[in-house]
N, C-alpha and C. Protein backbone atom coordinates (compact mmCIF):
# COMPACT_ATOMS: atom_id res chain seq x y z
N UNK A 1 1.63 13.88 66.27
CA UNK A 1 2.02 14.81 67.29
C UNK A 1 2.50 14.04 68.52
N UNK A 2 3.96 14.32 69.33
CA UNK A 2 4.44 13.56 70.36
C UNK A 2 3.47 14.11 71.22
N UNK A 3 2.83 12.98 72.16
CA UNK A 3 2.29 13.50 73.53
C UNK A 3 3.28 13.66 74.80
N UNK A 4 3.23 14.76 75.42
CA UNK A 4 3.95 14.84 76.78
C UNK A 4 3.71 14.14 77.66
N UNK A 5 4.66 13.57 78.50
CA UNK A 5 4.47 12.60 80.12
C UNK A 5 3.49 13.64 80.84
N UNK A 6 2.79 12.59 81.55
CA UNK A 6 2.02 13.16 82.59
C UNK A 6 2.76 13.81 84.01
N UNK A 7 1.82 14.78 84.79
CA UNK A 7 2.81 15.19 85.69
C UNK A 7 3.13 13.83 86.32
N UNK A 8 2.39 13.11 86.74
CA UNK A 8 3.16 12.08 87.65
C UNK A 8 4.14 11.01 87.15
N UNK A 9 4.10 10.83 85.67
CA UNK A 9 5.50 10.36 85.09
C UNK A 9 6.39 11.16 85.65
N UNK A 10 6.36 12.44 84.99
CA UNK A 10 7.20 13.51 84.92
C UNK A 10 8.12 14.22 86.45
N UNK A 11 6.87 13.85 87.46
CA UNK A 11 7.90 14.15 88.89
C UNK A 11 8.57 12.30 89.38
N UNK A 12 7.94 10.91 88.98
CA UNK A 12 8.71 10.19 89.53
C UNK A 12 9.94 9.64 88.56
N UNK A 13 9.77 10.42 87.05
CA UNK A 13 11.33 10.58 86.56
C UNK A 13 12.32 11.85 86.74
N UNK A 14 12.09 12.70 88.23
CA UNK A 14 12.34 13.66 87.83
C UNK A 14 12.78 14.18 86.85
N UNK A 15 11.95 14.94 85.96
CA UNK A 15 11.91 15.49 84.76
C UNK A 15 11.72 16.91 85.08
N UNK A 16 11.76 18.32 84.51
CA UNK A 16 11.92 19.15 84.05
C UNK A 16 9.98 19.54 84.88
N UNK A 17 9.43 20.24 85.42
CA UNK A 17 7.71 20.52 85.60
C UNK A 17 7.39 21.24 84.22
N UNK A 18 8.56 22.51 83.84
CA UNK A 18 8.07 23.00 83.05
C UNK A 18 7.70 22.13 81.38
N UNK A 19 8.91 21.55 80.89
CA UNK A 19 8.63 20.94 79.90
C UNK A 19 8.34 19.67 79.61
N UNK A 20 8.75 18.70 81.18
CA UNK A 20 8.84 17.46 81.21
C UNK A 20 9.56 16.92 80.60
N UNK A 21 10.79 17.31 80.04
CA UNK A 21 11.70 16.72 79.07
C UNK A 21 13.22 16.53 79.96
N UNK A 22 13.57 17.67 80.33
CA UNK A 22 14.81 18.13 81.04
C UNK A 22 15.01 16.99 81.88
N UNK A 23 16.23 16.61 82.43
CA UNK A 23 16.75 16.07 83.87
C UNK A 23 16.69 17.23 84.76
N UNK A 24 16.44 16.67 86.10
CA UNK A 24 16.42 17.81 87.06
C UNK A 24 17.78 16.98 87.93
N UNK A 25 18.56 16.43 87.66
CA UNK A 25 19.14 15.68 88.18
C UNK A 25 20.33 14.92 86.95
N UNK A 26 21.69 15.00 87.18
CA UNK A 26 22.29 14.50 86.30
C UNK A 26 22.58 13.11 86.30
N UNK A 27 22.66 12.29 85.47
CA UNK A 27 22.51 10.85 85.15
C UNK A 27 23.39 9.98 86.10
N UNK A 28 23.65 8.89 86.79
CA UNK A 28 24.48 8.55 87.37
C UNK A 28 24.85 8.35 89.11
N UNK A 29 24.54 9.78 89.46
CA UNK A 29 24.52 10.36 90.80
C UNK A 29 23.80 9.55 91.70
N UNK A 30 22.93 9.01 91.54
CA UNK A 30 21.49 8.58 92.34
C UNK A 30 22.45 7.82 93.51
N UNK A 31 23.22 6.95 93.41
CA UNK A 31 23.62 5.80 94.85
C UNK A 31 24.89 6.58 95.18
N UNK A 32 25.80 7.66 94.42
CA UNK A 32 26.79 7.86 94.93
C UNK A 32 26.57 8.92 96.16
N UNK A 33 27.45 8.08 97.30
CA UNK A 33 27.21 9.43 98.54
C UNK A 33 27.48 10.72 98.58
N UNK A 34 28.22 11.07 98.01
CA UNK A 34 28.88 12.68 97.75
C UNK A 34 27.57 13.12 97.07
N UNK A 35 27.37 12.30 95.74
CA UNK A 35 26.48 13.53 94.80
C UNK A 35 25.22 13.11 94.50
N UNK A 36 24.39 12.34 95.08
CA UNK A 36 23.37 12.33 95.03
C UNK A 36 22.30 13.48 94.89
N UNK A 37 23.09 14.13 95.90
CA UNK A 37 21.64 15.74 95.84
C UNK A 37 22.25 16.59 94.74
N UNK A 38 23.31 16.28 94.28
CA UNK A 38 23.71 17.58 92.94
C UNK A 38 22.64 17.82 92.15
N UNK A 39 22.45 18.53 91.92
CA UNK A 39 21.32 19.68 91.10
C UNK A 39 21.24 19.88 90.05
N UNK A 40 20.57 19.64 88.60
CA UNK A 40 21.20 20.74 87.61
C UNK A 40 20.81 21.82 87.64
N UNK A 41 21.57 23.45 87.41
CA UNK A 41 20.81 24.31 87.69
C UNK A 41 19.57 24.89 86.88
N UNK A 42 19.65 24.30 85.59
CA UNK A 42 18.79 24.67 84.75
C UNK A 42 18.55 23.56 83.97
N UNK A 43 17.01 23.83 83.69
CA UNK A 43 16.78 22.63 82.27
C UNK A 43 17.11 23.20 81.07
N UNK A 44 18.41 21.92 80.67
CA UNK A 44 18.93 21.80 79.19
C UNK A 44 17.75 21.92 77.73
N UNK A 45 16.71 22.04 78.14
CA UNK A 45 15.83 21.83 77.09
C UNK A 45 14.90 23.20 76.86
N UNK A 46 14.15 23.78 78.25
CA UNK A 46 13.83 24.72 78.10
C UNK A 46 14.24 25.69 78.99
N UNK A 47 15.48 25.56 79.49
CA UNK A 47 16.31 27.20 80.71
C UNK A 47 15.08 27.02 81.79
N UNK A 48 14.04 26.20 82.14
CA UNK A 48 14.13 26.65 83.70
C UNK A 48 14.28 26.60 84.46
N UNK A 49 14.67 27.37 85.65
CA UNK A 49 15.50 27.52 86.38
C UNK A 49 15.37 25.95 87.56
N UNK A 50 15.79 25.59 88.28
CA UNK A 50 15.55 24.72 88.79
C UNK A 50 15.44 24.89 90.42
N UNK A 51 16.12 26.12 90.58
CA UNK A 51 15.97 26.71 91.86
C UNK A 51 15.45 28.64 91.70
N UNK A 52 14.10 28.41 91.80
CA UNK A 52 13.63 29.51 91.20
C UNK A 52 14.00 30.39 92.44
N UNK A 53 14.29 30.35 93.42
CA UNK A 53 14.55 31.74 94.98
C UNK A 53 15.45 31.08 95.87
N UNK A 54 16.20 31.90 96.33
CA UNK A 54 17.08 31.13 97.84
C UNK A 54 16.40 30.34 98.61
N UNK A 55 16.26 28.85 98.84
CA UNK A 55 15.98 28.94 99.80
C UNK A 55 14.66 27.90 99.58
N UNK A 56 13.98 27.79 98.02
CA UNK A 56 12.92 27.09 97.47
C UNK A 56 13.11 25.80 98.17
N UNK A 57 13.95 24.97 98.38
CA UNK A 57 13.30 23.45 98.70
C UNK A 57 12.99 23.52 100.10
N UNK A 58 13.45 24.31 100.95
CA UNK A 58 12.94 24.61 102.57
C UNK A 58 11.53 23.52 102.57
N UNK A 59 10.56 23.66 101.92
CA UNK A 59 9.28 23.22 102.00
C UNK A 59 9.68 21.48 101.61
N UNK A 60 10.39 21.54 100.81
CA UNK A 60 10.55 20.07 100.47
C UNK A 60 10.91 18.83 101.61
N UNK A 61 11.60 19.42 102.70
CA UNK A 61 11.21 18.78 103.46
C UNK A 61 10.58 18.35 104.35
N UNK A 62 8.98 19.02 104.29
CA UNK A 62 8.34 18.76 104.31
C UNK A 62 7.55 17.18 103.79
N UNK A 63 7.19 17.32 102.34
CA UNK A 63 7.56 16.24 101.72
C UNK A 63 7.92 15.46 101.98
N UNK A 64 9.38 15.16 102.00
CA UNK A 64 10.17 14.30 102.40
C UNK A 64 9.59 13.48 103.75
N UNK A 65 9.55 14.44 104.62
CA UNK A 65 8.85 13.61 106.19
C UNK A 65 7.71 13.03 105.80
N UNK A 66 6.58 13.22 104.32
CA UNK A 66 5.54 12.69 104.31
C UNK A 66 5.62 11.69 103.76
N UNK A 67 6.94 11.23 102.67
CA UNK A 67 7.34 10.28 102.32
C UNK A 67 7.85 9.04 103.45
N UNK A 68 8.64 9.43 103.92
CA UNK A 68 9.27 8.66 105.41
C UNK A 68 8.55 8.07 105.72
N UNK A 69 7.32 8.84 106.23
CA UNK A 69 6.56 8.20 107.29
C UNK A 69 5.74 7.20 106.25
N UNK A 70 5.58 7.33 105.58
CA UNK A 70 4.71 5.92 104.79
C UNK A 70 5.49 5.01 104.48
N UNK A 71 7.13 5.00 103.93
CA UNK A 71 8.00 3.84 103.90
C UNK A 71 8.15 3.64 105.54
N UNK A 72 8.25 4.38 106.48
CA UNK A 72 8.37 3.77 107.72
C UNK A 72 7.16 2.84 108.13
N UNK A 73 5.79 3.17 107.76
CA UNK A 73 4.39 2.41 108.28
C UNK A 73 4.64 1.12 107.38
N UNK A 74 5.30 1.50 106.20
CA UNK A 74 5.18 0.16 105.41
C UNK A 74 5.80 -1.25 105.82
N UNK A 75 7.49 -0.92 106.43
CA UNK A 75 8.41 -1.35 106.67
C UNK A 75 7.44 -2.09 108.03
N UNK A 76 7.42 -1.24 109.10
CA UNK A 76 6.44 -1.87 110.37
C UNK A 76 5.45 -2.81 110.19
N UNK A 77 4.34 -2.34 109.02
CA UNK A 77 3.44 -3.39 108.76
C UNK A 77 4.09 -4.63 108.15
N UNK A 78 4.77 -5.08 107.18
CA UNK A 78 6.06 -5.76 106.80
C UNK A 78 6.31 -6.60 107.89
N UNK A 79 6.71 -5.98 109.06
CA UNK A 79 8.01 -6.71 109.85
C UNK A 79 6.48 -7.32 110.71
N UNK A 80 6.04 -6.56 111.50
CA UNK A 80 4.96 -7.28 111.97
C UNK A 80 4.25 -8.62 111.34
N UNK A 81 3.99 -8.56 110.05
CA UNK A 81 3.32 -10.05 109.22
C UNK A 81 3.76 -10.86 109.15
N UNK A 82 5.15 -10.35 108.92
CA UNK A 82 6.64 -11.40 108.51
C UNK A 82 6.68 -12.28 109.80
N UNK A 83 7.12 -10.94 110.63
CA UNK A 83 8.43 -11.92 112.03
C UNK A 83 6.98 -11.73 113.13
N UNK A 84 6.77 -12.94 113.69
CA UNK A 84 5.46 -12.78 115.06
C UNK A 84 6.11 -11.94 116.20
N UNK A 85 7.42 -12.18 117.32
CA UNK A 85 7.85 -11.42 117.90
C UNK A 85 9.08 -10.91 117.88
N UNK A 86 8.60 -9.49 117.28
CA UNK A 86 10.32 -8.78 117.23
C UNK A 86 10.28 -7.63 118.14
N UNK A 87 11.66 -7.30 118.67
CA UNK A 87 12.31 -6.36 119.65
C UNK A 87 12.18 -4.91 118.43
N UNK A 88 11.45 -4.06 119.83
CA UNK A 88 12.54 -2.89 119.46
C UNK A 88 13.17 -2.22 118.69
N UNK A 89 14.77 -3.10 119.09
CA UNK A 89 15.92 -2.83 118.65
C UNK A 89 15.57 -2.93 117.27
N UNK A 90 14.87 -4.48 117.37
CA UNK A 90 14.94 -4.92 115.49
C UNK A 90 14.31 -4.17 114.63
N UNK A 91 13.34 -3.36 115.45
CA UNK A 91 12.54 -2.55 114.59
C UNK A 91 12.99 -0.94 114.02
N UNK A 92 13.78 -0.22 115.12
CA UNK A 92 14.91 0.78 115.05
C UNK A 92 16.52 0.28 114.00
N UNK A 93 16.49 -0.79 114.10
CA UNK A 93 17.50 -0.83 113.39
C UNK A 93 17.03 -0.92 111.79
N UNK A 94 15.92 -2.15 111.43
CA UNK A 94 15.61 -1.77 110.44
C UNK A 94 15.16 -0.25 109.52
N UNK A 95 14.19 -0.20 110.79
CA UNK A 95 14.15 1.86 109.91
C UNK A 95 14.99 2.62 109.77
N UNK A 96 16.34 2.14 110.53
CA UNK A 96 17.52 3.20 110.25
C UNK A 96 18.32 2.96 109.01
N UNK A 97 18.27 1.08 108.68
CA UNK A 97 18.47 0.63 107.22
C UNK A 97 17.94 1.55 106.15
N UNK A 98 16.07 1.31 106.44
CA UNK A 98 15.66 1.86 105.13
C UNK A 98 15.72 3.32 105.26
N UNK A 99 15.91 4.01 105.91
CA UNK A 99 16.74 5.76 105.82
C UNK A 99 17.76 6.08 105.11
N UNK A 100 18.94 5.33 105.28
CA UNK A 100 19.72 4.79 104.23
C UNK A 100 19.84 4.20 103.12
N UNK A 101 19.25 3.20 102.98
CA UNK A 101 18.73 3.17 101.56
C UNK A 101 17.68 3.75 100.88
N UNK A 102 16.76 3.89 101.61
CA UNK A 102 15.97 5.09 100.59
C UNK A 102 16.17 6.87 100.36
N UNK A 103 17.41 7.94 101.29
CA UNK A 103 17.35 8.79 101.35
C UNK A 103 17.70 9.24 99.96
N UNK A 104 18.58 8.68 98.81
CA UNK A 104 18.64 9.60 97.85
C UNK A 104 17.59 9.67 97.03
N UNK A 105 16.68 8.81 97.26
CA UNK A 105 15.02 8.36 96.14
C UNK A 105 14.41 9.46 96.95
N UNK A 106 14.09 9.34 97.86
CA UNK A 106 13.41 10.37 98.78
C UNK A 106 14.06 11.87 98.56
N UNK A 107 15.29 11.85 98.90
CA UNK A 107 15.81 13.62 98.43
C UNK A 107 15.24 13.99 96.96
N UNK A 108 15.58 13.18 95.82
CA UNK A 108 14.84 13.62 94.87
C UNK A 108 13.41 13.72 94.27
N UNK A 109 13.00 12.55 95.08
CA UNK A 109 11.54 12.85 94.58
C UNK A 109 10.53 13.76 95.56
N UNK A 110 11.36 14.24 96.81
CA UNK A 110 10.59 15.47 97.68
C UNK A 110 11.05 16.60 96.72
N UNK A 111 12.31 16.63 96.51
CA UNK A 111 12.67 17.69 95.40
C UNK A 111 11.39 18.02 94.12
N UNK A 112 11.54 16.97 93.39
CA UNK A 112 10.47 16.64 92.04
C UNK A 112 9.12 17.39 92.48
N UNK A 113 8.43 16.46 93.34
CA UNK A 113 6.98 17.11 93.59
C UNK A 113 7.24 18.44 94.51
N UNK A 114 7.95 19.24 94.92
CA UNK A 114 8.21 20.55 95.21
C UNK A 114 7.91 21.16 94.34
N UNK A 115 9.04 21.43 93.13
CA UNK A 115 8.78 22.15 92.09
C UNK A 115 7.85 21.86 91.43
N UNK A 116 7.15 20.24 91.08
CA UNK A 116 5.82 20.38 90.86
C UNK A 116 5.01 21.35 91.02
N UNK A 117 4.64 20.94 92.46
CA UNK A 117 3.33 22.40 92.89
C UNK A 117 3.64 23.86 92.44
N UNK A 118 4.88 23.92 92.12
CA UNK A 118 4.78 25.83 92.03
C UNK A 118 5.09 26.10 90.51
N UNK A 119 5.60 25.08 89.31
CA UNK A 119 5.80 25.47 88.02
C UNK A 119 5.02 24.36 87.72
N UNK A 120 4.71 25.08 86.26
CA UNK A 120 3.31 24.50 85.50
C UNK A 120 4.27 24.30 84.52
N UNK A 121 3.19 22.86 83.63
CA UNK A 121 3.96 23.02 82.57
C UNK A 121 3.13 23.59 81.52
N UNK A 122 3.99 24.18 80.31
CA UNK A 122 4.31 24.50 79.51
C UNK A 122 4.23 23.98 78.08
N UNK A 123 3.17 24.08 77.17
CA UNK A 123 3.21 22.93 76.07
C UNK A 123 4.33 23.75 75.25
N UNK A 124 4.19 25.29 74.87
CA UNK A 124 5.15 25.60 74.10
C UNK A 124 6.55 25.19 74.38
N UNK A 125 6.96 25.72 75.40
CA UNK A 125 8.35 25.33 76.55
C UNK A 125 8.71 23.42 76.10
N UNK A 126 7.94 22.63 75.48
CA UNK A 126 8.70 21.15 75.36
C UNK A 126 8.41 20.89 73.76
């Protein structure tokens, strides 16, 4: 009998909550600037929906800011060990780096654990 990914495989591949199989996200997209946040609207595997109400990820960014702020504490603790005295500036500029490089990991995986919390999975559904 195949065993299913765990939820926390399953939201940091964004996968499908209901079946854990699906992409919630089409292959490729992740670094390109235009389409990073493209959506699929439904999982290919078991139809669910991926945006269950107008308006569902509102909360996700939530999330997202809770993500931030721990790559931001990380980055600080980092620069502090590393460099003995740095400016400021150096420290604003770096966090504005990693905003940029981390926002499409972050858009999707505030996405992922969103729909986490509100769809269950499903053993029949995978």
């Amino acid at each position: 009998m195949e065993s299913s990914p765990s939820v926390l495989t399953s939201v940091l591949t964004c996968k499908c909550p209901k079946c854990r199989k699906g992409q919630m996200f089409p292959k490729g997209n992740l670094m390109h600037p235009l389409r990073f946040h493209k959506m699929n609207e439904s999982c290919a595997v078991c139809g669910q929906s991926f945006e269950p109400e107008p308006g569902f990820y509102f909360g996700a960014m939530f999330v997202s800011y809770g993500l931030n702020t721990v790559i931001f504490i990380a980055v600080w603790v980092l620069l502090a060990l590393l460099v003995e005295n740095y400016s400021l500036s150096t420290l604003l500029i770096l966090l504005g780096l990693t905003v940029v490089v981390f926002l499409p990991i972050s858009f999707r995986l505030s996405r992922s654990i969103w729909i986490a919390l509100f769809v269950r999975f499903q053993k029949a559904a995978a």
